[in-house]
Protein backbone atom coordinates (compact mmCIF):
# COMPACT_ATOMS: atom_id res chain seq x y z
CA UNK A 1 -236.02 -4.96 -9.05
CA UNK A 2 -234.73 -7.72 -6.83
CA UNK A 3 -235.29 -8.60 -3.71
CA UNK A 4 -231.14 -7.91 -2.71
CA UNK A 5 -231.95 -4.61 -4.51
CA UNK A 6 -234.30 -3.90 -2.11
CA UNK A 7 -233.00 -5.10 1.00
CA UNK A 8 -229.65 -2.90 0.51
CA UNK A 9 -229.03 -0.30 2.55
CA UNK A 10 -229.27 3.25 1.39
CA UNK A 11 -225.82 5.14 1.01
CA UNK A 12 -225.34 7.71 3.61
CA UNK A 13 -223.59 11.05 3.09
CA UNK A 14 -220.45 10.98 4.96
CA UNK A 15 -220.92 14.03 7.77
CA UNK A 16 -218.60 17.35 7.66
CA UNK A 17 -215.84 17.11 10.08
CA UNK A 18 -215.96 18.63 13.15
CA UNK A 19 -213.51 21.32 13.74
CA UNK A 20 -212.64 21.63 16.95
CA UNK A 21 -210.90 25.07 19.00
CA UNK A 22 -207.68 26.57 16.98
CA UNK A 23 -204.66 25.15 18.93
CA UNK A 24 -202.57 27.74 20.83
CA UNK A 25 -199.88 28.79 18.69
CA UNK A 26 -196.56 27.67 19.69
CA UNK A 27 -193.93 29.29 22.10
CA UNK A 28 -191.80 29.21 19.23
CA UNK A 29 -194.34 31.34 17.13
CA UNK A 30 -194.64 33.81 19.89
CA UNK A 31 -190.93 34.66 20.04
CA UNK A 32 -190.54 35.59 16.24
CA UNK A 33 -193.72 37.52 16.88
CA UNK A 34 -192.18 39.04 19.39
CA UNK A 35 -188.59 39.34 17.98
CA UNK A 36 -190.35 40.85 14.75
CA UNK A 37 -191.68 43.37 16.54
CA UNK A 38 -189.16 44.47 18.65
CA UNK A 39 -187.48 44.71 15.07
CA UNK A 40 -189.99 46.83 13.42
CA UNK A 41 -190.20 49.01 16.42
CA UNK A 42 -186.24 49.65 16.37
CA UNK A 43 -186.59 50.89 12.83
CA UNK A 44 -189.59 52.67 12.84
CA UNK A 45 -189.63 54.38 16.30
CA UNK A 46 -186.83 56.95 14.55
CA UNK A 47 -188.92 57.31 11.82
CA UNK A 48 -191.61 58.53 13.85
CA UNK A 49 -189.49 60.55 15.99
CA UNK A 50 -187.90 62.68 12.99
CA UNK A 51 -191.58 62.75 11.43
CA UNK A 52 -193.04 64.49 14.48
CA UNK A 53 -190.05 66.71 14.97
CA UNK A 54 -190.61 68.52 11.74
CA UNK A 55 -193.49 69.56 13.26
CA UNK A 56 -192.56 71.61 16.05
CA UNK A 57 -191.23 74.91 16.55
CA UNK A 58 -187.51 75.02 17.54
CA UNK A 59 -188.45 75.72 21.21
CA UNK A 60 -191.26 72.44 20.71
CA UNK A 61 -188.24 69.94 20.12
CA UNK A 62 -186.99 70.68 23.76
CA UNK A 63 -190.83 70.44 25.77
CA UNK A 64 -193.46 67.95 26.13
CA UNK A 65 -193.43 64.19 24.66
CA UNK A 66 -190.81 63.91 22.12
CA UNK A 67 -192.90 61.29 20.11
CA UNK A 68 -196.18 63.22 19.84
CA UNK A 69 -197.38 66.08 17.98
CA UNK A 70 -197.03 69.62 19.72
CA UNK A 71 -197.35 72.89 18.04
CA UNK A 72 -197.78 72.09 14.47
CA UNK A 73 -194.88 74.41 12.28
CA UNK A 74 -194.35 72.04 9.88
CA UNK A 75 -195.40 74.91 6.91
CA UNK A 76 -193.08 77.70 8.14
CA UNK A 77 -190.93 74.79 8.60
CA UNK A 78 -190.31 73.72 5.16
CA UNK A 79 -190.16 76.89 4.03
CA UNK A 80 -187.37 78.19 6.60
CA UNK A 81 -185.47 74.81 5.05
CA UNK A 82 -185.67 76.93 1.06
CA UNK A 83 -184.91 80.11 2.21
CA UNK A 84 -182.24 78.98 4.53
CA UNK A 85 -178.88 80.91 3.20
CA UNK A 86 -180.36 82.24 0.24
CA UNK A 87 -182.22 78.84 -0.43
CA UNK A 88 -179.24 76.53 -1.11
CA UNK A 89 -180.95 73.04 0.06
CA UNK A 90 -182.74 73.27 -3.29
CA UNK A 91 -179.56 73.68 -5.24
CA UNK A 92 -178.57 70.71 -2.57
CA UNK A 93 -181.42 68.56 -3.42
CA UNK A 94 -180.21 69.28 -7.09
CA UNK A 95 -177.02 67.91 -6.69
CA UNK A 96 -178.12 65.10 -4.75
CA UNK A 97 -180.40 63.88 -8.05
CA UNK A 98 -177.90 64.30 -10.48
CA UNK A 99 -174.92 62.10 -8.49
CA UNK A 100 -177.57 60.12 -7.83
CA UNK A 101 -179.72 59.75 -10.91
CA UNK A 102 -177.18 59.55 -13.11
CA UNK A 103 -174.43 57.38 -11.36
CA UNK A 104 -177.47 54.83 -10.90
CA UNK A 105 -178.35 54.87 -14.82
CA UNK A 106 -174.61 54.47 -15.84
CA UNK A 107 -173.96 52.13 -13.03
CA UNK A 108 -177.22 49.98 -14.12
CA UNK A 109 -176.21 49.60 -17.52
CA UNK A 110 -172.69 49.01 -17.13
CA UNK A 111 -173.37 46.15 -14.85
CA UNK A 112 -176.16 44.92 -17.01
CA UNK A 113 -173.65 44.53 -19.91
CA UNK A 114 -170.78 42.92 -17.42
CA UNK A 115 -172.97 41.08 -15.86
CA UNK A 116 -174.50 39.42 -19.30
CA UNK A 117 -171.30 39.13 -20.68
CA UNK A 118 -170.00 37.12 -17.86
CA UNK A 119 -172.82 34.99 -18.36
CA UNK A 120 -173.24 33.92 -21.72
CA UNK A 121 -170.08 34.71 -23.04
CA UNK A 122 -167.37 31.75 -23.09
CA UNK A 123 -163.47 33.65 -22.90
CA UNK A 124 -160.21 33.07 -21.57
CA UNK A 125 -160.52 34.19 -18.05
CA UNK A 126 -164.39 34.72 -17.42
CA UNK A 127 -164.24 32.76 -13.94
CA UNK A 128 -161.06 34.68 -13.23
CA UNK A 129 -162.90 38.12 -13.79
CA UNK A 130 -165.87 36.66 -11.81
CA UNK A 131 -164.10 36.13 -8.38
CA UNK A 132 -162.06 39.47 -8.85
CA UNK A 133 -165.83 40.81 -8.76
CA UNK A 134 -166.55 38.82 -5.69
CA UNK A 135 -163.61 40.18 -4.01
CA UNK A 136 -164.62 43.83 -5.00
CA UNK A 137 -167.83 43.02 -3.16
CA UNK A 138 -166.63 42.32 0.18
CA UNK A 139 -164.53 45.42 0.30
CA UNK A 140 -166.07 48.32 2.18
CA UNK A 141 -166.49 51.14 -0.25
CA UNK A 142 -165.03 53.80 2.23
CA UNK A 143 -161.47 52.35 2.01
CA UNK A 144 -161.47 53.60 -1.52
CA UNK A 145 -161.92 57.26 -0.63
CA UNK A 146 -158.32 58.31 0.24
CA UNK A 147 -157.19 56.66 -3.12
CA UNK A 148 -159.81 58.07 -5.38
CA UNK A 149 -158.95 61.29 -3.97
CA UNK A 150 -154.90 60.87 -4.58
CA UNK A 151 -156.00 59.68 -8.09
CA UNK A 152 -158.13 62.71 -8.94
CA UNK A 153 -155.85 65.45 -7.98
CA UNK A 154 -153.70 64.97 -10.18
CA UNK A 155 -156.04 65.39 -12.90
CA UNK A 156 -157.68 68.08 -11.39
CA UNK A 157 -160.85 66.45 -11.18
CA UNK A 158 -161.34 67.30 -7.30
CA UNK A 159 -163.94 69.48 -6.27
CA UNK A 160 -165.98 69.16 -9.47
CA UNK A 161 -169.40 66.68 -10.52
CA UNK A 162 -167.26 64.26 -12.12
CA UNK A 163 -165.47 63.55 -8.08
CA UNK A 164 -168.80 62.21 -7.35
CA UNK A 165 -169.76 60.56 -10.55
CA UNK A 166 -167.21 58.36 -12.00
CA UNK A 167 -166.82 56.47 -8.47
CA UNK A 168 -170.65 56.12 -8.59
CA UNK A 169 -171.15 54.00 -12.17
CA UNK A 170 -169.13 51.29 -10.85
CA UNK A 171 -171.10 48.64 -8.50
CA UNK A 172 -169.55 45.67 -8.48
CA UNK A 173 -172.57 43.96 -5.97
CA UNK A 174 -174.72 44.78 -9.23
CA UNK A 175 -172.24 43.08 -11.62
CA UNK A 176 -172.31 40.10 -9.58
CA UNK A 177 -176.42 40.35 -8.66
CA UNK A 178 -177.06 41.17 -13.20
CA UNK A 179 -174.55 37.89 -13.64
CA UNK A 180 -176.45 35.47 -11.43
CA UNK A 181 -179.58 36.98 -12.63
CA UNK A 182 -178.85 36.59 -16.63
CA UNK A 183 -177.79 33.21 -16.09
CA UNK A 184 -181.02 31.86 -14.26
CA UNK A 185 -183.86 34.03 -16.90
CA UNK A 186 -182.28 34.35 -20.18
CA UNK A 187 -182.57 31.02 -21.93
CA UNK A 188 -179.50 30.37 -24.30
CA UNK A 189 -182.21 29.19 -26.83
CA UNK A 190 -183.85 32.79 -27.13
CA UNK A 191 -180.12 33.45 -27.75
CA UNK A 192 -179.67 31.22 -30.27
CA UNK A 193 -183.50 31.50 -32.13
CA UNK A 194 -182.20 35.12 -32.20
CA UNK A 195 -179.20 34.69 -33.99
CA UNK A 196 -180.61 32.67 -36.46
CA UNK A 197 -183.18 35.43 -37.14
CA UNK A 198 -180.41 37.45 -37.84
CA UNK A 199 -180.04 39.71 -35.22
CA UNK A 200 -176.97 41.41 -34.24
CA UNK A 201 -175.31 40.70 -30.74
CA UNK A 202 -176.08 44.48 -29.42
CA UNK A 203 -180.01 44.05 -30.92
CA UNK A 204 -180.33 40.67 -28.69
CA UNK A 205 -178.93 42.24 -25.58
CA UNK A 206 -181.11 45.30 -26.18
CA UNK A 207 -184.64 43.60 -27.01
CA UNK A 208 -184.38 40.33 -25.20
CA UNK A 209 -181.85 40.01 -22.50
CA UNK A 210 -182.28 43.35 -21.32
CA UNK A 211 -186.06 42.91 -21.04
CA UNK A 212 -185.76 39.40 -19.08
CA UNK A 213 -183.40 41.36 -16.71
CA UNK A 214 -185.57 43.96 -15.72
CA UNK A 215 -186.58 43.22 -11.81
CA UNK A 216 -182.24 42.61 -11.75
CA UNK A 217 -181.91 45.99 -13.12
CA UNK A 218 -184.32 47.90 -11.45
CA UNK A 219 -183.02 46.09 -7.67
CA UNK A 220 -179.42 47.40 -8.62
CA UNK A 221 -181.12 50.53 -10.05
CA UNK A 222 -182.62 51.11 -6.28
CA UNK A 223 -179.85 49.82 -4.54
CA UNK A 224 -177.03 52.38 -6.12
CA UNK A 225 -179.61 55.17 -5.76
CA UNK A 226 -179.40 54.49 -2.23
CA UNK A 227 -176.07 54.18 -1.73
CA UNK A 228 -175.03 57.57 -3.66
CA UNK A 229 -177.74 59.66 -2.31
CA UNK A 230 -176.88 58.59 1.31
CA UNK A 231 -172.92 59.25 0.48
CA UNK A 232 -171.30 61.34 2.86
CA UNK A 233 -167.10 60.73 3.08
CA UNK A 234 -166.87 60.15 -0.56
CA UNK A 235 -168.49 64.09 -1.51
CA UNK A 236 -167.23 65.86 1.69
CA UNK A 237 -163.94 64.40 0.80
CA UNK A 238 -163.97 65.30 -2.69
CA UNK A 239 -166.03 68.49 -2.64
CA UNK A 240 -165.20 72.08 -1.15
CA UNK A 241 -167.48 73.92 -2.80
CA UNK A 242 -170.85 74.22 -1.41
CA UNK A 243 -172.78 74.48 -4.69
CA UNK A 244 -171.51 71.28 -5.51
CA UNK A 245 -171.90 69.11 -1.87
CA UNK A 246 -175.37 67.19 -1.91
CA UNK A 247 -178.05 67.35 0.50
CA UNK A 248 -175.94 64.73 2.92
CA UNK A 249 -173.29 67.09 3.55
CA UNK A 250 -175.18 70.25 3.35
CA UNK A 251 -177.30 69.25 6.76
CA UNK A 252 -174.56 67.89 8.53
CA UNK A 253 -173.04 70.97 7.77
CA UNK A 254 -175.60 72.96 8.92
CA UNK A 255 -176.00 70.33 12.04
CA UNK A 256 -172.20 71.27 12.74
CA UNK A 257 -173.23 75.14 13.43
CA UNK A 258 -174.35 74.26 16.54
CA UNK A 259 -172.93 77.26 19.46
CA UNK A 260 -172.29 79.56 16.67
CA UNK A 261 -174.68 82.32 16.25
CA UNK A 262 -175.63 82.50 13.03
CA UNK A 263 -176.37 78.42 13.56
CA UNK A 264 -179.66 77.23 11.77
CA UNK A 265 -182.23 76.42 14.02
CA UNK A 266 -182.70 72.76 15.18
CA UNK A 267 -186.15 72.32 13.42
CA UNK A 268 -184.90 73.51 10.20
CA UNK A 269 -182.15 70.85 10.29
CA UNK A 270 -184.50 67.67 11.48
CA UNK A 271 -187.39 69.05 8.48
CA UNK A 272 -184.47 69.46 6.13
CA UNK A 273 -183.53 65.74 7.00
CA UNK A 274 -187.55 64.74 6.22
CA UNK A 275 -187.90 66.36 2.57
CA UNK A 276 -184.13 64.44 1.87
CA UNK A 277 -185.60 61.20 2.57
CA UNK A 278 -189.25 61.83 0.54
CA UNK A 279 -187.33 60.80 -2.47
CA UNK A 280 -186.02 57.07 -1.20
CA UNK A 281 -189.91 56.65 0.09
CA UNK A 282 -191.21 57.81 -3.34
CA UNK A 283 -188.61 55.65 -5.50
CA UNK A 284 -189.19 52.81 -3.89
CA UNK A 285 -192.99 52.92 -3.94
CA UNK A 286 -192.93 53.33 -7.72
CA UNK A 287 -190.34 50.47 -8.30
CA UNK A 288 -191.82 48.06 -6.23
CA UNK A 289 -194.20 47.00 -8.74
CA UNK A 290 -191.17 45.77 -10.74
CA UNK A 291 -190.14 43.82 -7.75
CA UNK A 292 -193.18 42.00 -7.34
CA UNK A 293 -193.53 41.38 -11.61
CA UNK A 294 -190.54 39.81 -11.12
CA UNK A 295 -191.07 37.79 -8.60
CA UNK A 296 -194.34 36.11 -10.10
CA UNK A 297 -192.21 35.65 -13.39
CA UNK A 298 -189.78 33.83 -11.70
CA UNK A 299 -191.91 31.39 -9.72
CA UNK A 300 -194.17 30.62 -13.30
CA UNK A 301 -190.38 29.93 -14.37
């Protein structure tokens, strides 16, 4: 050992930084704060309201705070709401699930195959189709009502399921969302290793595409749900019979009875709007799982 060996100096350990107080957040950070809130209060504060109103007695809705909890009914409630008029909200509720159910399944896999075709398919006016989809988009869906109506009468297709049904499996927002959404997962070299195993055009789209598609297809799943289930001028326009209306038109209908004698009781009509939005809540609950597989997939992408 030398004598520079032993005259060096012995390396230190550099020392943990300091961390000083958390800066204030910013004023800008405080107004989205603040703007979020006000936000989430706007669409929750109903919410809460028509949660708390199924729980009160008819004379409960008109005394006290409307926002808390008062004489708790919500049992004899729910079942005033069944046995209402011989206990037609179920048959309501029915209705509701097939428009709903099936006009989402149809309109899922129609747009699935339109929307894959658009994609990796090369034809004579593909981009031309496209836009015509884009325009169908930006045109409010209640302007079709009064022509759908003139185009079923004739065919005496008015007041029966199929009123509500055929309009339902068409989406063009899901065309356009399955389109954008093939186009960006499906690889046109899983296309091609497929062909050249030998498997049919129908047998790629059912085992490959449609798999890579799935968070497209369950959002447009979701998002038609929604739409039909909420429908009101498209089935009260369409529908005259009550064992046909869904559950939209039944409690606006039974909302309507208001200074007429027989009229069902305000609480019956705010519970019966509760159980017809427990399906929405439960739907999207089990499908957001898909959402958020979907998401990860993309970003490993």
């Amino acid at each position: 050992m030398t004598l520079q060996t032993l005259n060096r100096p012995a390396e230190q350990t550099p020392a943990a930084p300091v961390r000083g107080p958390r800066p204030p957040l910013a004023l800008s950070r405080w107004i989205v704060i603040a703007v979020m809130t006000l936000a989430a209060g706007y669409f929750l504060l109903p919410v809460w309201w028509l949660l708390v109103s199924a729980t009160k007695t008819s004379s409960g809705l008109f005394t006290g705070n409307g926002f808390w909890f008062g004489d708790f009914a919500l049992v004899d409630n729910v079942r005033a709401v069944f046995t209402e008029e011989g206990g037609i909200f179920s048959r309501w509720l029915l209705n509701s699930a097939v428009y709903a159910v099936g006009g989402a399944a149809l309109s899922t896999l129609i747009s699935a195959l339109a929307g894959y075709a658009l994609a990796k398919y090369s034809f004579r006016g593909r981009e031309l189709t496209f836009n015509v989809v884009l325009a169908a988009v930006l045109v409010p869906q209640p302007l079709l009502a009064i022509p759908l109506y003139l185009m079923f009468s004739p065919v005496h297709l008015v007041n029966t399921y199929w009123a509500v049904l055929l309009p339902s499996v068409v989406s063009p927002f899901g065309v356009y969302l399955a389109r954008i959404y093939a186009a960006a997962s499906v690889p046109d070299e899983l296309l091609e290793a497929g062909r050249v195993d030998g498997a049919g055009e129908a047998r790629i789209f059912g085992t490959i595409a449609l798999r890579l598609m799935s968070p497209a297809l369950v959002t447009i799943f979701l998002f038609q749900f929604v739409t039909i289930w909420t429908n009101y001028l498209l089935p009260v326009l369409m529908l005259a019979d009550d064992k046909l209306q869904p559950v939209t038109v039944g409690i606006v209908g039974w909302q309507a009875q208001r200074g007429i004698g027989s009229a069902v009781p305000y609480n019956v009509v705010i519970t019966a709007a509760l159980i017809s939005v427990i399906p929405l809540v439960v739907l999207f609950l089990c499908l957001q799982r898909f959402w958020r597989s979907g998401l990860v997939a993309g970003s490993l992408k």
